[in-house]
ModelCIF file with pLDDT and N, C-alpha, C, O atoms, coordinates in Angstrom:
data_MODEL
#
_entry.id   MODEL 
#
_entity.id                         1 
_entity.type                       polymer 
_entity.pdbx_number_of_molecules   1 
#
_entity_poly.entity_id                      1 
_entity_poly.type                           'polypeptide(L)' 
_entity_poly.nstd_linkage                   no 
_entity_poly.nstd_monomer                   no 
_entity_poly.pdbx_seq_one_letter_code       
;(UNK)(UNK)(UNK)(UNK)(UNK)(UNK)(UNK)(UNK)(UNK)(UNK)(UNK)(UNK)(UNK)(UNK)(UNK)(UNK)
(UNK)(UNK)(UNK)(UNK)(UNK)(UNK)(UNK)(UNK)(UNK)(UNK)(UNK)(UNK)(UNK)(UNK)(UNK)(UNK)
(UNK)(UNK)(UNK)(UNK)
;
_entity_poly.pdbx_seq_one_letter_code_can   XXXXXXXXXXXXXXXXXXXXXXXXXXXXXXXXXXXX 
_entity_poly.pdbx_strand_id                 A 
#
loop_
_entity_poly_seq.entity_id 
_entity_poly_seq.num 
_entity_poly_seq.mon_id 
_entity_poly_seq.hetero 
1 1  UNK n 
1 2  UNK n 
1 3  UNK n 
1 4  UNK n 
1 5  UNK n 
1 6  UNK n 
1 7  UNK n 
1 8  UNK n 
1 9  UNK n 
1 10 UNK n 
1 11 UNK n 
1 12 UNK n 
1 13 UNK n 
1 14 UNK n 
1 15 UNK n 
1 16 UNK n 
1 17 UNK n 
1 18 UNK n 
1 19 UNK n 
1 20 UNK n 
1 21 UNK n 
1 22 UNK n 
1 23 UNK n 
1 24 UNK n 
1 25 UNK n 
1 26 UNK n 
1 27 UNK n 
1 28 UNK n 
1 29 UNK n 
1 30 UNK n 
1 31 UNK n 
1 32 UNK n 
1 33 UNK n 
1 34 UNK n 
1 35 UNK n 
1 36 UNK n 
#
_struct_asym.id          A 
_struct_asym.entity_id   1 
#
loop_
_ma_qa_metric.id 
_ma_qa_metric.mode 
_ma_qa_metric.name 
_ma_qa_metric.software_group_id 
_ma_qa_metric.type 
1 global pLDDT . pLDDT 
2 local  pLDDT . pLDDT 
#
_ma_qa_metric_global.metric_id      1 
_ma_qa_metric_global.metric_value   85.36 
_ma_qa_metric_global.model_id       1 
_ma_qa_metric_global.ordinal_id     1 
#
loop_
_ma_qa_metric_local.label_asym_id 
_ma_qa_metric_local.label_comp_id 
_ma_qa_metric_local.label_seq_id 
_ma_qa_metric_local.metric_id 
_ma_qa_metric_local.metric_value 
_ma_qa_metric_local.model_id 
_ma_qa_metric_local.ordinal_id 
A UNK 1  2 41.00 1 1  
A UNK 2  2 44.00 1 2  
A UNK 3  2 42.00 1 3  
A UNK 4  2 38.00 1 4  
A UNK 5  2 43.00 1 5  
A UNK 6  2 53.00 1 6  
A UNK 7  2 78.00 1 7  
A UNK 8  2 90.00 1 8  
A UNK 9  2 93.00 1 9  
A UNK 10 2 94.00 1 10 
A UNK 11 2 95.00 1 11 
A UNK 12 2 96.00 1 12 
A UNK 13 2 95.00 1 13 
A UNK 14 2 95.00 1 14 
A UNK 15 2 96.00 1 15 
A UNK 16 2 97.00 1 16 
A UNK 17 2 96.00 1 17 
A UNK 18 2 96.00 1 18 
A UNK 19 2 97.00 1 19 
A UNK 20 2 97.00 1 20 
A UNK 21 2 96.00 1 21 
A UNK 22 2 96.00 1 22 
A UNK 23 2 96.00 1 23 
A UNK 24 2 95.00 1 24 
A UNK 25 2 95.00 1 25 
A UNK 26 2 92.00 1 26 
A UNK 27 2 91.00 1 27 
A UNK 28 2 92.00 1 28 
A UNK 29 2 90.00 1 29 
A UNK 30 2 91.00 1 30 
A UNK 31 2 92.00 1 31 
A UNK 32 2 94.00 1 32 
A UNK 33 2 94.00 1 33 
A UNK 34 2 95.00 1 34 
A UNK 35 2 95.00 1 35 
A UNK 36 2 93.00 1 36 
#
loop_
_atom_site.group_PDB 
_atom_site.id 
_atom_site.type_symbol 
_atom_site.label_atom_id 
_atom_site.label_alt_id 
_atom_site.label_comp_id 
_atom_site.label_asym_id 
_atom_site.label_entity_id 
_atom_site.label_seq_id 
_atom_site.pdbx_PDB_ins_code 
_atom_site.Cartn_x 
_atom_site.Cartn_y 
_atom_site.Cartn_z 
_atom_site.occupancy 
_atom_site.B_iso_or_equiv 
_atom_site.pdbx_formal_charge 
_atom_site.auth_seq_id 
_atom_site.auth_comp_id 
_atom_site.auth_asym_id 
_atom_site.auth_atom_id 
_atom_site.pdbx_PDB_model_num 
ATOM 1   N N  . UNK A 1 1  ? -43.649 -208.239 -14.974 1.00 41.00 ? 1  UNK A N  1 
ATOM 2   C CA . UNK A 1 1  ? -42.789 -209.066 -15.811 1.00 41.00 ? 1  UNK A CA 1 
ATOM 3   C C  . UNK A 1 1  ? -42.167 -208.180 -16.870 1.00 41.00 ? 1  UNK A C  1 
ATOM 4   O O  . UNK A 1 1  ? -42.612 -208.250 -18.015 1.00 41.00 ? 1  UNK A O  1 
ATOM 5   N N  . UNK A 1 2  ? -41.021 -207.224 -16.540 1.00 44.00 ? 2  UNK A N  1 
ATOM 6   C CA . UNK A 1 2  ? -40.955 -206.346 -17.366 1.00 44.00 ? 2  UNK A CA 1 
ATOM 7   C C  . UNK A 1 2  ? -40.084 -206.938 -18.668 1.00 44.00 ? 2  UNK A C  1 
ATOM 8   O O  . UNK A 1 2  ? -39.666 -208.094 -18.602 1.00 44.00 ? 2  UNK A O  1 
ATOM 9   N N  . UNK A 1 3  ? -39.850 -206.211 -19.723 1.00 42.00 ? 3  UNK A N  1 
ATOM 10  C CA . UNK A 1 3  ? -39.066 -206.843 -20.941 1.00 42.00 ? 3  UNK A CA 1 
ATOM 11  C C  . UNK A 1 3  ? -37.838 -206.402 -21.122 1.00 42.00 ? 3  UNK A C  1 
ATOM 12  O O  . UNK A 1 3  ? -37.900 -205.187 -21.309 1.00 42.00 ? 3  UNK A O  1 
ATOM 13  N N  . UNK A 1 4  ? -36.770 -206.778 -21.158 1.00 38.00 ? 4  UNK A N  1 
ATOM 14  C CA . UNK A 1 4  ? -35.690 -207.013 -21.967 1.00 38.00 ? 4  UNK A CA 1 
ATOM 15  C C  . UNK A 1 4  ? -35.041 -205.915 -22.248 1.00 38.00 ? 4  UNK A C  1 
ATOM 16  O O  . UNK A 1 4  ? -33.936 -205.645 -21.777 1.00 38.00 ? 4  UNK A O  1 
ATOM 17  N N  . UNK A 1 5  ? -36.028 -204.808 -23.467 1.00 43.00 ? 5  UNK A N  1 
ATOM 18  C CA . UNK A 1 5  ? -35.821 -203.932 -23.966 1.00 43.00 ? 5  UNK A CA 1 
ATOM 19  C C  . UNK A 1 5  ? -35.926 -203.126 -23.146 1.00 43.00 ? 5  UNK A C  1 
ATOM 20  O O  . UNK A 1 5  ? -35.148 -202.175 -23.225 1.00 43.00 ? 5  UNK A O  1 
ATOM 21  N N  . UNK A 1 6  ? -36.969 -203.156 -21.961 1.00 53.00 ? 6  UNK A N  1 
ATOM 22  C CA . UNK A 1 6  ? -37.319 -201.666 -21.912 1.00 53.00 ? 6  UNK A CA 1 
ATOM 23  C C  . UNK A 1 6  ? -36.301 -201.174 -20.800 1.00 53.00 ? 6  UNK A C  1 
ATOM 24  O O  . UNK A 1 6  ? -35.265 -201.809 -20.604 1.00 53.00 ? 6  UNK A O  1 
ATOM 25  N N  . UNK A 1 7  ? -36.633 -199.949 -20.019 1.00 78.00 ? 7  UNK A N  1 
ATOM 26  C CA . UNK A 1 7  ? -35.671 -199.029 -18.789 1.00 78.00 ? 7  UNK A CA 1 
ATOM 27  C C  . UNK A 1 7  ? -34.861 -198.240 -19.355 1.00 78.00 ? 7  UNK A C  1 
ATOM 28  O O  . UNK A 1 7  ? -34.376 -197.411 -18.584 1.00 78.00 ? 7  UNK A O  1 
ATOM 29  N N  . UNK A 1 8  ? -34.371 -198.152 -20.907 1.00 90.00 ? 8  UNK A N  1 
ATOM 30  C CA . UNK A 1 8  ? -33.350 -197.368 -20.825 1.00 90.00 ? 8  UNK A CA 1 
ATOM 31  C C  . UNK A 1 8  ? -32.871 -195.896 -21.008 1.00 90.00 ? 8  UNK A C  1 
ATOM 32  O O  . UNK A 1 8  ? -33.434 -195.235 -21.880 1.00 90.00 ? 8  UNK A O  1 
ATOM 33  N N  . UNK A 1 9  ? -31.974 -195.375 -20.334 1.00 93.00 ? 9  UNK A N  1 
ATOM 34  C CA . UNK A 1 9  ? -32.028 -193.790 -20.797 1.00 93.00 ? 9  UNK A CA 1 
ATOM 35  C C  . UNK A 1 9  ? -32.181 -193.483 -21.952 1.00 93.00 ? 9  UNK A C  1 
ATOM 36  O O  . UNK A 1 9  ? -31.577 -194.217 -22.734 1.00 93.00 ? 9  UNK A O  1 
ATOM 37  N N  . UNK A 1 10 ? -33.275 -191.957 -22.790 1.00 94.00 ? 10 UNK A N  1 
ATOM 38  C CA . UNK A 1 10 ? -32.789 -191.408 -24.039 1.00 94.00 ? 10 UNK A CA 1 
ATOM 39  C C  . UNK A 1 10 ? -33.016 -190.237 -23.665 1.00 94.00 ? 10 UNK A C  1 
ATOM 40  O O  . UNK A 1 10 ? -33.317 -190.076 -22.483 1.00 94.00 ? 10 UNK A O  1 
ATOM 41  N N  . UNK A 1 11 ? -32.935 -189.024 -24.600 1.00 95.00 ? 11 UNK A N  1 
ATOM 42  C CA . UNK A 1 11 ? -33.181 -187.767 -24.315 1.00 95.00 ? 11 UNK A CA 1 
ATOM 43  C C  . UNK A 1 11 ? -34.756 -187.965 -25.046 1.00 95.00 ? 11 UNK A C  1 
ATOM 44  O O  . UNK A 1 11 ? -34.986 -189.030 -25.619 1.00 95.00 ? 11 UNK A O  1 
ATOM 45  N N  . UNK A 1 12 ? -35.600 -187.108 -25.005 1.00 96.00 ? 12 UNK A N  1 
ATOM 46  C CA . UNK A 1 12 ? -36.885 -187.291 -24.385 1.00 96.00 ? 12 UNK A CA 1 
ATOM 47  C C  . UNK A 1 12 ? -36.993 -186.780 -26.422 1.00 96.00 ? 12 UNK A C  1 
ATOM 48  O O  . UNK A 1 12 ? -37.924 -187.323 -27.017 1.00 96.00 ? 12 UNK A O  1 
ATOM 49  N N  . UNK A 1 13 ? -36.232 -185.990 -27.125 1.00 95.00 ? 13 UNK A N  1 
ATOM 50  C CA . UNK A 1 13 ? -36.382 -185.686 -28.748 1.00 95.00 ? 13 UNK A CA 1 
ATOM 51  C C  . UNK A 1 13 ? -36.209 -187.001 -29.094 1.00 95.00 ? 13 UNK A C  1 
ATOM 52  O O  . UNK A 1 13 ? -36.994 -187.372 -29.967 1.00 95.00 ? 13 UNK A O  1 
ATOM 53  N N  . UNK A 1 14 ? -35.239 -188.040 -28.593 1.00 95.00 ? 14 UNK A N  1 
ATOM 54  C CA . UNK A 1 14 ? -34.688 -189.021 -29.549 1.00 95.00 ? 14 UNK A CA 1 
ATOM 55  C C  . UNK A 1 14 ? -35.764 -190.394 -28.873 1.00 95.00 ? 14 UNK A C  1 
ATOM 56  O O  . UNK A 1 14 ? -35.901 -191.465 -29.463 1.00 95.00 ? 14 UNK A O  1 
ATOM 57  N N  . UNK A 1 15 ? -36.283 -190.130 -27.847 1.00 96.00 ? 15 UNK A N  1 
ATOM 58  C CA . UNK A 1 15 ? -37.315 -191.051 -27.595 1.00 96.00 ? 15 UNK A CA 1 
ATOM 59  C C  . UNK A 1 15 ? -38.735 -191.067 -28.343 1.00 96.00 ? 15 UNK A C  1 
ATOM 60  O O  . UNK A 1 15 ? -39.285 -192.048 -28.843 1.00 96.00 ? 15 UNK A O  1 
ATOM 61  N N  . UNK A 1 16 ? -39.194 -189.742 -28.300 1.00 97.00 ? 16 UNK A N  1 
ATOM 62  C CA . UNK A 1 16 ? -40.547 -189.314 -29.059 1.00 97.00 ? 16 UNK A CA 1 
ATOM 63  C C  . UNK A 1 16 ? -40.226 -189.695 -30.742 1.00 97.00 ? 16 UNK A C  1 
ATOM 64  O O  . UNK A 1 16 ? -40.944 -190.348 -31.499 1.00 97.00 ? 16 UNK A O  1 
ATOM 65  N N  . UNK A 1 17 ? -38.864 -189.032 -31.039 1.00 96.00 ? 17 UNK A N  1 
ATOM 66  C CA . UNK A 1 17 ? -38.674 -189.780 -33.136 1.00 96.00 ? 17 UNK A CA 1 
ATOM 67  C C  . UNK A 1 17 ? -38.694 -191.540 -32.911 1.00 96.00 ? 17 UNK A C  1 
ATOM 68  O O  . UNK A 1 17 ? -39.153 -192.333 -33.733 1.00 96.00 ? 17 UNK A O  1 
ATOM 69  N N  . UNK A 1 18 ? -38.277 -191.780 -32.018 1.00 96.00 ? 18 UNK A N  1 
ATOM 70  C CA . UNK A 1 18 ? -38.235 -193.419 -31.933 1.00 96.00 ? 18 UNK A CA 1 
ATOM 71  C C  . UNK A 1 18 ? -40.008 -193.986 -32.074 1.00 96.00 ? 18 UNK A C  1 
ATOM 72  O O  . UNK A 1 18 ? -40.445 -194.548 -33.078 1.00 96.00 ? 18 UNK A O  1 
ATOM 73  N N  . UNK A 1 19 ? -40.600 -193.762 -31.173 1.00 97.00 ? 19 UNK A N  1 
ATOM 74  C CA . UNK A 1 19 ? -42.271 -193.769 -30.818 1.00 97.00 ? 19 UNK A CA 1 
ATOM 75  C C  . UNK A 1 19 ? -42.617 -193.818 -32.318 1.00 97.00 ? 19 UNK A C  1 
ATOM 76  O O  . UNK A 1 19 ? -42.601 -194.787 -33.078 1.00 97.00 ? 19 UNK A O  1 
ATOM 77  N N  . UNK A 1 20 ? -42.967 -192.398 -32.579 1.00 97.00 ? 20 UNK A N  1 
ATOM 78  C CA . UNK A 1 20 ? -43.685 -192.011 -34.044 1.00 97.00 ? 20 UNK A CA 1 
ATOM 79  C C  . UNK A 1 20 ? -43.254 -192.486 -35.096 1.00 97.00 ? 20 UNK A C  1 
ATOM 80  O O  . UNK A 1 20 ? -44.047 -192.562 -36.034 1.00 97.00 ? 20 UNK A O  1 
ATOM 81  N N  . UNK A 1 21 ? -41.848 -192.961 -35.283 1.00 96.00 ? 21 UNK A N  1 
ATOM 82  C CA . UNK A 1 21 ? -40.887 -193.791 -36.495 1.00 96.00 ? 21 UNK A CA 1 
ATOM 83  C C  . UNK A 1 21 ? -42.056 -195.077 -36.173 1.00 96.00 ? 21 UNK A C  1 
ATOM 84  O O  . UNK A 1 21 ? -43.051 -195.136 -36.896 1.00 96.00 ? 21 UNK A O  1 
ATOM 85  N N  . UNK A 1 22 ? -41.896 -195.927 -35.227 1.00 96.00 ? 22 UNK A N  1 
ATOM 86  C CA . UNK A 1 22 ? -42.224 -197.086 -35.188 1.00 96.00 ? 22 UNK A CA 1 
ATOM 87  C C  . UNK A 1 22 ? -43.939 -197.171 -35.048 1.00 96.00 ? 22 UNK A C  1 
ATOM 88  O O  . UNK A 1 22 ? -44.652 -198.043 -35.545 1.00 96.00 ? 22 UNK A O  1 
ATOM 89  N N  . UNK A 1 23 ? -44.329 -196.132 -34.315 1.00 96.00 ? 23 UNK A N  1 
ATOM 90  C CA . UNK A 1 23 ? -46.171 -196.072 -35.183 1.00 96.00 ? 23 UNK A CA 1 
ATOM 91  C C  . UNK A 1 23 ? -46.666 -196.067 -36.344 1.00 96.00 ? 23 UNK A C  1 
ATOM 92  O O  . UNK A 1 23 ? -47.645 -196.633 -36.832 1.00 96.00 ? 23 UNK A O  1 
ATOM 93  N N  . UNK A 1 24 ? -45.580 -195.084 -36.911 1.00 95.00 ? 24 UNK A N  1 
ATOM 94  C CA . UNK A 1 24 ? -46.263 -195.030 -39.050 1.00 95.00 ? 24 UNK A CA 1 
ATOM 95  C C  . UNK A 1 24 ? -45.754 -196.295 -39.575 1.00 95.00 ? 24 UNK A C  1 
ATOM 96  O O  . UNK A 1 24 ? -46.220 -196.833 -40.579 1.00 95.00 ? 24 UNK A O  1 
ATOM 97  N N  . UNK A 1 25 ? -44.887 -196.714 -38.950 1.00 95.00 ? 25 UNK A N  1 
ATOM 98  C CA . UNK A 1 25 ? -44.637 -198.475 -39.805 1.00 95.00 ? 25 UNK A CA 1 
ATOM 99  C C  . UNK A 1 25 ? -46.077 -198.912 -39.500 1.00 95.00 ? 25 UNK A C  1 
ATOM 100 O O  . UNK A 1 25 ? -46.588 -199.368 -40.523 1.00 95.00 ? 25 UNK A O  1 
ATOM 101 N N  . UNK A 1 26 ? -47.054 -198.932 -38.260 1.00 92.00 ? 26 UNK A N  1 
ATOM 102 C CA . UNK A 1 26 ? -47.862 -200.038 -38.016 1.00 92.00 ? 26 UNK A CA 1 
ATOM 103 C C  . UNK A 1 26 ? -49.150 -199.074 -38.518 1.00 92.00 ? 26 UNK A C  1 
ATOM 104 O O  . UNK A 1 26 ? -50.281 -199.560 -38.548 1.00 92.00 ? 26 UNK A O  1 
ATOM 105 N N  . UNK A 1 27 ? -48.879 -197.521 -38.955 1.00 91.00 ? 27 UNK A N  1 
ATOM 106 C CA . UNK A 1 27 ? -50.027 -196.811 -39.288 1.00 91.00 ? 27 UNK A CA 1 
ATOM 107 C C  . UNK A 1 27 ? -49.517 -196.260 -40.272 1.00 91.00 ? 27 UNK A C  1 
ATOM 108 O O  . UNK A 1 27 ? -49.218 -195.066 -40.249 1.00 91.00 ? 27 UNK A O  1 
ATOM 109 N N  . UNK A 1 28 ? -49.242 -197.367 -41.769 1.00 92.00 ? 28 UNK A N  1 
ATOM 110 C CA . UNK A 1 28 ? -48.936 -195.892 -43.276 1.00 92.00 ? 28 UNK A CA 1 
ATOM 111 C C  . UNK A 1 28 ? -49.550 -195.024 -43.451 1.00 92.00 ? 28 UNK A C  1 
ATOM 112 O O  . UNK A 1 28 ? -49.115 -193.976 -43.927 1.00 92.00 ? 28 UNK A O  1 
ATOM 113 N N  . UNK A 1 29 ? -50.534 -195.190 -43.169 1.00 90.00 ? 29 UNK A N  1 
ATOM 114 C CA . UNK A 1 29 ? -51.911 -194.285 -44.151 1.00 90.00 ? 29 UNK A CA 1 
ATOM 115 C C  . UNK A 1 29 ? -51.986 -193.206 -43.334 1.00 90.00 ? 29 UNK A C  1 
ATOM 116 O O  . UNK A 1 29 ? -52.153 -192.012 -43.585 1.00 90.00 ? 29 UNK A O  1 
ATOM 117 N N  . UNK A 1 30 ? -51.822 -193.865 -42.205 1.00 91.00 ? 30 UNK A N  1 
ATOM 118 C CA . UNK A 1 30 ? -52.342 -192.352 -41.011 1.00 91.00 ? 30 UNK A CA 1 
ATOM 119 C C  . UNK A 1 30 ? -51.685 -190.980 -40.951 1.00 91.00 ? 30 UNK A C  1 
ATOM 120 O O  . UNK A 1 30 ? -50.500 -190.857 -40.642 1.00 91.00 ? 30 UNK A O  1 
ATOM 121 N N  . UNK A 1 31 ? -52.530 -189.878 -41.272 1.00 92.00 ? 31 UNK A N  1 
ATOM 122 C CA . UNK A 1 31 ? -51.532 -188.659 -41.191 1.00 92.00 ? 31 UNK A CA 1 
ATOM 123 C C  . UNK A 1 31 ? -51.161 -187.903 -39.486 1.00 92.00 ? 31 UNK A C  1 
ATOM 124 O O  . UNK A 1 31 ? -51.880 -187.529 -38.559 1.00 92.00 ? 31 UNK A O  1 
ATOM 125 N N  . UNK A 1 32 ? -50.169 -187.930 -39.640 1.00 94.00 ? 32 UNK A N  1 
ATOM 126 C CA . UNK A 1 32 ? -49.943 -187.201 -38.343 1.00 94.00 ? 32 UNK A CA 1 
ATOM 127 C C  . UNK A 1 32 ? -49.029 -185.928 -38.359 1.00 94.00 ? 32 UNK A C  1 
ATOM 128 O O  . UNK A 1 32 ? -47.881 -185.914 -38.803 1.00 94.00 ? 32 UNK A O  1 
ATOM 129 N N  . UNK A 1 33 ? -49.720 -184.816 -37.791 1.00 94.00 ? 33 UNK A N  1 
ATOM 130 C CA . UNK A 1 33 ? -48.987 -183.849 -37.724 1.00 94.00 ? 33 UNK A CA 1 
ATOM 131 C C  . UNK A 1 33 ? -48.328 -183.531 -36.186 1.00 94.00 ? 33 UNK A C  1 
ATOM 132 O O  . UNK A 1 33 ? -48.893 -183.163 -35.156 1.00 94.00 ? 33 UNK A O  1 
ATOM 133 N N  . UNK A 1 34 ? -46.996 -183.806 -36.442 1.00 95.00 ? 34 UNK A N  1 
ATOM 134 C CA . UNK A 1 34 ? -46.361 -183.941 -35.201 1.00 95.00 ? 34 UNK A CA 1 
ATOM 135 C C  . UNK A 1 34 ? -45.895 -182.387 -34.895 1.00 95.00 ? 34 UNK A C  1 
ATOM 136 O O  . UNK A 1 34 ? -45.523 -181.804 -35.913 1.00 95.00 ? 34 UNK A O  1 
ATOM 137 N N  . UNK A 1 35 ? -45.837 -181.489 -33.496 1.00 95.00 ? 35 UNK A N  1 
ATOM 138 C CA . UNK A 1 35 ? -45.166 -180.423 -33.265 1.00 95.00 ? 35 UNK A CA 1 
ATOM 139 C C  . UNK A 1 35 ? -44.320 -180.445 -32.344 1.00 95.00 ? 35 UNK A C  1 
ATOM 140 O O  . UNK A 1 35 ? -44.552 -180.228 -31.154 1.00 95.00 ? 35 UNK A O  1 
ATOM 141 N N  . UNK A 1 36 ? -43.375 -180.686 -32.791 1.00 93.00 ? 36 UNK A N  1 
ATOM 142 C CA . UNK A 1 36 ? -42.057 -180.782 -31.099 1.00 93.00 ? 36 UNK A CA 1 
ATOM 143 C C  . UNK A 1 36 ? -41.530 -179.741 -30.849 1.00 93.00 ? 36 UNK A C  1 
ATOM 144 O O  . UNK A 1 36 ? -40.749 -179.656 -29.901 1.00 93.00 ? 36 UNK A O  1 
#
């Protein structure tokens, strides 16, 4: 039952900032050291 949103092309930099943008909204506190 897939959703709405999902399937669509990105380049794989602008997919991963999308991911981690929208994790620290649901994790403030959490530190993450990201290396791309």
């Amino acid at each position: 039952a897939g959703r709405a949103e999902s399937g669509h092309r990105m380049t794989v930099r602008q997919y991963l900032d999308a991911v981690l943008e929208e994790w620290r909204q649901q994790y403030p506190h959490a530190r993450l050291a990201a290396h791309i």
